[in-house]
Protein backbone atom coordinates (compact mmCIF):
# COMPACT_ATOMS: atom_id res chain seq x y z
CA UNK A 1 0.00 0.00 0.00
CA UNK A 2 1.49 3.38 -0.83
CA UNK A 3 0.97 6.41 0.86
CA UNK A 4 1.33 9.76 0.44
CA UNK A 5 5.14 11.91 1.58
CA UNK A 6 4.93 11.86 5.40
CA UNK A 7 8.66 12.25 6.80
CA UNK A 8 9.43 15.94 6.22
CA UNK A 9 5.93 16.35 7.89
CA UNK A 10 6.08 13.86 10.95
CA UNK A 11 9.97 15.95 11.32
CA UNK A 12 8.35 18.91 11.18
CA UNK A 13 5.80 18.52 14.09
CA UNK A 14 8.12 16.65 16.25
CA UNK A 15 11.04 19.93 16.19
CA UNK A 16 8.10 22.10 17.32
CA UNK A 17 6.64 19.59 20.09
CA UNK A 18 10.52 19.47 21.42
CA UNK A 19 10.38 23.28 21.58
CA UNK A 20 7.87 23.50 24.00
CA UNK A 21 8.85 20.39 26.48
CA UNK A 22 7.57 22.40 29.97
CA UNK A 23 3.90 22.15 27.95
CA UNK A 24 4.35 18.60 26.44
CA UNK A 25 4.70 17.35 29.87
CA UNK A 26 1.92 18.74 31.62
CA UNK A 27 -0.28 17.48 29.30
CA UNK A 28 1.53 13.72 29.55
CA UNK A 29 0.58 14.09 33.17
CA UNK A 30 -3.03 15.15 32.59
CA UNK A 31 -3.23 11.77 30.42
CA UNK A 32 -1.99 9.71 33.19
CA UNK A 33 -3.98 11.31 35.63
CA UNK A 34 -7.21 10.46 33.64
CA UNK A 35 -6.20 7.02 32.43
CA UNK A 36 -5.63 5.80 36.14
CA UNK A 37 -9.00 7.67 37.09
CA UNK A 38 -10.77 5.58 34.02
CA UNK A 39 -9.46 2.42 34.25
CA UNK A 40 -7.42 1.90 37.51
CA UNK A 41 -3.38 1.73 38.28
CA UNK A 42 -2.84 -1.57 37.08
CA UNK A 43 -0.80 -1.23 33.73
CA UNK A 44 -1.93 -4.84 32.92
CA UNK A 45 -5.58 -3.99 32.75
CA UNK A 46 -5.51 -0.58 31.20
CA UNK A 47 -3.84 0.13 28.23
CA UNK A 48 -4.70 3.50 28.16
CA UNK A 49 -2.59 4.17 31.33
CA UNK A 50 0.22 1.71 29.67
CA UNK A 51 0.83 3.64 26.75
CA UNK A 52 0.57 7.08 28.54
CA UNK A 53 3.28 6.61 30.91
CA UNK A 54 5.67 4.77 28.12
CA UNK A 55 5.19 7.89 26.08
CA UNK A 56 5.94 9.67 29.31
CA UNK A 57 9.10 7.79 29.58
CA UNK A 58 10.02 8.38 25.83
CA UNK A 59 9.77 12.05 27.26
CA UNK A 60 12.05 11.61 30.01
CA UNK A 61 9.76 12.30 32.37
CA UNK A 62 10.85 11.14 36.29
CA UNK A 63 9.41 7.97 37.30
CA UNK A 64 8.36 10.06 40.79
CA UNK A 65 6.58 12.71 38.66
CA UNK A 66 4.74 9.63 36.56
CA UNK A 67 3.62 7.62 39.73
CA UNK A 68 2.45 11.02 41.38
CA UNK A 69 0.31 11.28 38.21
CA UNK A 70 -1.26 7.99 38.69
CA UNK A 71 -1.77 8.04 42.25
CA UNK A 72 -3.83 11.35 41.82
CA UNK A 73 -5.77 9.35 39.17
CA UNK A 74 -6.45 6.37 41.20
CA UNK A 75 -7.72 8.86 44.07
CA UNK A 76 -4.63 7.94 46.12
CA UNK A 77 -3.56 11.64 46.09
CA UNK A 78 -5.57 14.87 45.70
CA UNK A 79 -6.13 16.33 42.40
CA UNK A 80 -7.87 17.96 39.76
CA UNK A 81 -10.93 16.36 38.36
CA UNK A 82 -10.38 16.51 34.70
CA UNK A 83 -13.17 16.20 31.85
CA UNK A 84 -12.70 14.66 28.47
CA UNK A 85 -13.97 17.12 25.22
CA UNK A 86 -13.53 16.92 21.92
CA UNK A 87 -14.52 19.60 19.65
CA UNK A 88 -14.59 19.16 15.79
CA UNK A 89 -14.41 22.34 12.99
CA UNK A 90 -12.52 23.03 9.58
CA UNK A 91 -9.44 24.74 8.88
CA UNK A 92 -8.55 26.66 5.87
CA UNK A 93 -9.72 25.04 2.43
CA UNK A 94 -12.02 23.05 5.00
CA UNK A 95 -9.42 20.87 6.31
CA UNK A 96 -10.97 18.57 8.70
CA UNK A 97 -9.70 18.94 12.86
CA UNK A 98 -10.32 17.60 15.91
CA UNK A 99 -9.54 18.70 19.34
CA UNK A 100 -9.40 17.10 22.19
CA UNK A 101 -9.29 18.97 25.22
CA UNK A 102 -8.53 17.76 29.37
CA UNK A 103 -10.14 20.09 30.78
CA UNK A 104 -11.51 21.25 34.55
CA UNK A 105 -13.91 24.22 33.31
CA UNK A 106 -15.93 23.20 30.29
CA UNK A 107 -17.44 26.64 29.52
CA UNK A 108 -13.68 28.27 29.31
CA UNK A 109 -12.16 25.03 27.24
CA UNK A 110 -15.26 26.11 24.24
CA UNK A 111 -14.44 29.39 24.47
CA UNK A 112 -10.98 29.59 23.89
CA UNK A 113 -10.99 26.47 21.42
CA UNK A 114 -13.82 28.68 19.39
CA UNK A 115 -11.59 31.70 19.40
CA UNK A 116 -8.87 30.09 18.25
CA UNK A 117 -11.27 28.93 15.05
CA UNK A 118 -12.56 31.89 14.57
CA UNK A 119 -9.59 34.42 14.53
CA UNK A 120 -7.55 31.78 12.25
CA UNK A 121 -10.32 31.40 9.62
CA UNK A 122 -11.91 28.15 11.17
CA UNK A 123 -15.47 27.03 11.80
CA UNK A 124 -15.66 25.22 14.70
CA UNK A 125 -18.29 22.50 14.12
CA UNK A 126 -20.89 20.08 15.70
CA UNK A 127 -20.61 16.96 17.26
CA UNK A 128 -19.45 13.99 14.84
CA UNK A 129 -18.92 16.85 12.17
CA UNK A 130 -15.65 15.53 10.64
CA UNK A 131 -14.89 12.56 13.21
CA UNK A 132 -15.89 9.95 11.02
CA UNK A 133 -12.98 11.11 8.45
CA UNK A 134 -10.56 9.78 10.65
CA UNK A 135 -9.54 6.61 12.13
CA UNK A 136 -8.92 5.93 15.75
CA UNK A 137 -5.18 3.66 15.43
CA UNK A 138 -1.38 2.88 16.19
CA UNK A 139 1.30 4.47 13.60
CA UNK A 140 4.53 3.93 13.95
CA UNK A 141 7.06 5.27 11.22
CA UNK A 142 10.30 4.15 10.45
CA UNK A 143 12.38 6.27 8.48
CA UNK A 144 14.03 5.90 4.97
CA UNK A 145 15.86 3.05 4.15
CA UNK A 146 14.63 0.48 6.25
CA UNK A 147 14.44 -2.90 5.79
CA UNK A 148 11.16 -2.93 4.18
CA UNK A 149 10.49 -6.52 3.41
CA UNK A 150 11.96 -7.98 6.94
CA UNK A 151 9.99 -5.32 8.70
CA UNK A 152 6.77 -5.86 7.20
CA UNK A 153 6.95 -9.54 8.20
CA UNK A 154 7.79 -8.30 12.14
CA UNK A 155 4.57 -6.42 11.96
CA UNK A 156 2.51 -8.69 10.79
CA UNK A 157 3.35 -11.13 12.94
CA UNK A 158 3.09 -9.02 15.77
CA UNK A 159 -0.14 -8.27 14.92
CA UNK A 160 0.02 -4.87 13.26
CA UNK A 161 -3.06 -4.25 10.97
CA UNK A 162 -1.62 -2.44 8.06
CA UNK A 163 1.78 -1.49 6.18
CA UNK A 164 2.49 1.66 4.30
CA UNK A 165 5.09 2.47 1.84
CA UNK A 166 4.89 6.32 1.73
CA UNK A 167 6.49 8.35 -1.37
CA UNK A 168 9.63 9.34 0.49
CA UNK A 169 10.83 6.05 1.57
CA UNK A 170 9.53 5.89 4.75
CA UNK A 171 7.31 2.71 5.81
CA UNK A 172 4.34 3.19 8.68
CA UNK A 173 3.04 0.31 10.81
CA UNK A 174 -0.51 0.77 11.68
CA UNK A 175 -2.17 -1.21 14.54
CA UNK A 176 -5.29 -0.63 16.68
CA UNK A 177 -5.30 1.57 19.57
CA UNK A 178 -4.78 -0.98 21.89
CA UNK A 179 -2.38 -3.08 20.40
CA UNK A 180 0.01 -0.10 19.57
CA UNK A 181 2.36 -0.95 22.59
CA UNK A 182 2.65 -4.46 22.01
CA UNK A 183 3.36 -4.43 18.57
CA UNK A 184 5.59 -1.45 19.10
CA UNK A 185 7.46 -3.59 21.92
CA UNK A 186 7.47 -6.80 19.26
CA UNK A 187 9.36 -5.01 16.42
CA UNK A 188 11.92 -3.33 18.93
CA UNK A 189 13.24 -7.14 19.91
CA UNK A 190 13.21 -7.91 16.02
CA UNK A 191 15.87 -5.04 15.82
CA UNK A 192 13.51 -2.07 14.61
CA UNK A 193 13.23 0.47 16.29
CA UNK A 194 10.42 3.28 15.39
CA UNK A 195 11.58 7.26 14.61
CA UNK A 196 7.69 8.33 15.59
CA UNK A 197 4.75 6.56 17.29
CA UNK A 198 1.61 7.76 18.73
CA UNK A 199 -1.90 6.65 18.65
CA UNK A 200 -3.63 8.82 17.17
CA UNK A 201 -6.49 9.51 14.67
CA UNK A 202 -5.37 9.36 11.67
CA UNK A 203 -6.97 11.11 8.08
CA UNK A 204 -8.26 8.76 5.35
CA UNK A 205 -7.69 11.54 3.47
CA UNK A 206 -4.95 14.41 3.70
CA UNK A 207 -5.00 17.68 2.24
CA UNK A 208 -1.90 19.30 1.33
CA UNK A 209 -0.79 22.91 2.26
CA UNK A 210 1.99 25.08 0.84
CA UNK A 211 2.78 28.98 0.63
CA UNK A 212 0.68 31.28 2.21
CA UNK A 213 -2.18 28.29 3.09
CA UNK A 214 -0.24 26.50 5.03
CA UNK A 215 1.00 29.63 7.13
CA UNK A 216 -2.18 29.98 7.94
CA UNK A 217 -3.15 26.44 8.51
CA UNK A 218 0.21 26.00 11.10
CA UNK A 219 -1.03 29.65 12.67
CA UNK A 220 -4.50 28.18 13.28
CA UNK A 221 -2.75 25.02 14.79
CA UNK A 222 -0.50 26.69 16.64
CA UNK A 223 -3.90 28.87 18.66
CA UNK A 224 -4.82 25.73 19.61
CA UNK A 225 -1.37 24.50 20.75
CA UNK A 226 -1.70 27.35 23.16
CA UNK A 227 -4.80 26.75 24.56
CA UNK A 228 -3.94 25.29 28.10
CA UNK A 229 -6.65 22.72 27.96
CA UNK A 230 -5.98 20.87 24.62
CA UNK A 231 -4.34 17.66 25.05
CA UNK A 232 -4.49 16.34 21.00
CA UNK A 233 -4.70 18.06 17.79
CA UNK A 234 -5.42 16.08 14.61
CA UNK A 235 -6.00 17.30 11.22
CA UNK A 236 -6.61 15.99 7.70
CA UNK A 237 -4.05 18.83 6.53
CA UNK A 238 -0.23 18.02 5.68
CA UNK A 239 1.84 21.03 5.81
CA UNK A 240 4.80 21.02 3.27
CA UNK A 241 7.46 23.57 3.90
C-alpha cells in the first residue's frame, strides 16, 4: 500500500513539540492522571494508562513525577478532576480537525478552542462533524531506508493491521489503539526500532498545504497549541514547507 510523503511532515511537528517540552509534559501528566482515574493503576488492565506513561518515559519524564500522576488518578492523592472534550471544525480550504481537550472548566475550554477557530479562519463544528474522516489507530514510522520486506513480516506477525510504503521512503506500521504498545514492543526485539509513534487519529484523506495556506493552517494550529486545555490536535491537513 502506498501512501502519500509523510517524513518531512512527521519531522516537522516533532522539532516544534521538542520546543515547548515544559507544555508537552503537563499534558503527559493530565493523560496519566485520567487514564488511572478511568481504568485503575494496574498497567496490565488498562492500556490506556500503559501507553501514557511509556510515552511519558520516551519524554524523560521522572518515574516520581509519573507515579504522582497515577496516584492522583487512582484517588490515592488529591487532584484535579479533569473532563474529556472533543470539539470538531474546519481549517482553511475546510481541512478537517479535531480537538481534544482535558479540561476542569468546560465553559472556558469552548471558548478559547472557538476563538482560536474563529480568529484563524476556522469554523468550529458540531458533534461527529468531521470525526468519522478519521480513524482511531497505532502508527509507527520508520524512516528511509529500512528494511522494508523484513519489517513488514515483524509487523505482521506481531499483529500490526496495516503497512504503508509512503512516497519518500519511509514505511508506517498501523495497529489498533490498543495493540500499539505491544506491537511497538514486538518489532523493537526484532531489531527495529520506530523514529515516531503515537496513537492517534489518523486522516483517510490528507489535504496538502503550501505557501501562504499552510502559514495559515500552522497559525491556526498553533492557537490551539496554546490553549492550556488541549491535550491532542489532529488534522486531515499536511503542511509542506
Amino acid at each position: 500500500m502506498a501512501g502519500h510523503s509523510q517524513w518531512a511532515n512527521i519531522q516537522h511537528r516533532k522539532g516544534r513539540q521538542d520546543a515547548k517540552k515544559g507544555k508537552v509534559a503537563t499534558r503527559l501528566i493530565k493523560e496519566i492522571t485520567v487514564a488511572a482515574k478511568m481504568g485503575g493503576s494496574s498497567f496490565e488492565g488498562n492500556p490506556r494508562l500503559r501507553l501514557a506513561v511509556d510515552k511519558a518515559y520516551d519524554n524523560n519524564l521522572t518515574k516520581e513525577t509519573v507515579e504522582r500522576a497515577v496516584k492522583r488518578g487512582a484517588g490515592e492523592l488529591e487532584g484535579v478532576d479533569y473532563k474529556e472534550i472533543r470539539y470538531e471544525g474546519y481549517g482553511i480550504n475546510g481541512a478537517a480537525v479535531i480537538v481534544d481537550c482535558l479540561t476542569d472548566n468546560t465553559q472556558r475550554s469552548v471558548a478559547e478552542v472557538r476563538h482560536a477557530f474563529n480568529k484563524n479562519g476556522g469554523n468550529l463544528g458540531t458533534d461527529g462533524s468531521v470525526a468519522f474522516l478519521f480513524k482511531h489507530c497505532g502508527s509507527l514510522l520508520f524512516a528511509p531506508g529500512v528494511d522494508e520486506d523484513k519489517l513488514m513480516e515483524a509487523a505482521l506477525e506481531a499483529g500490526a493491521d496495516d503497512i504503508v510504503n509512503n512516497d519518500d521512503g519511509s514505511v508506517e506500521v498501523i495497529t489498533g489503539p490498543y495493540d500499539f504498545v505491544n506491537v511497538k514492543e514486538a518489532l523493537v526485539k526484532a531489531g527495529f526500532k520506530s523514529d515516531a509513534g503515537e496513537v492517534t487519529m489518523k486522516a483517510q484523506n490528507q489535504v496538502v498545504f503550501t505557501g501562504e495556506d499552510a502559514v495559515k493552517m500552522q497559525k491556526l494550529l498553533d492557537a490551539f497549541d496554546a490553549v492550556d486545555d488541549v491535550q491532542d490536535v489532529y488534522t486531515s491537513a499536511v503542511i509542506e514547507e
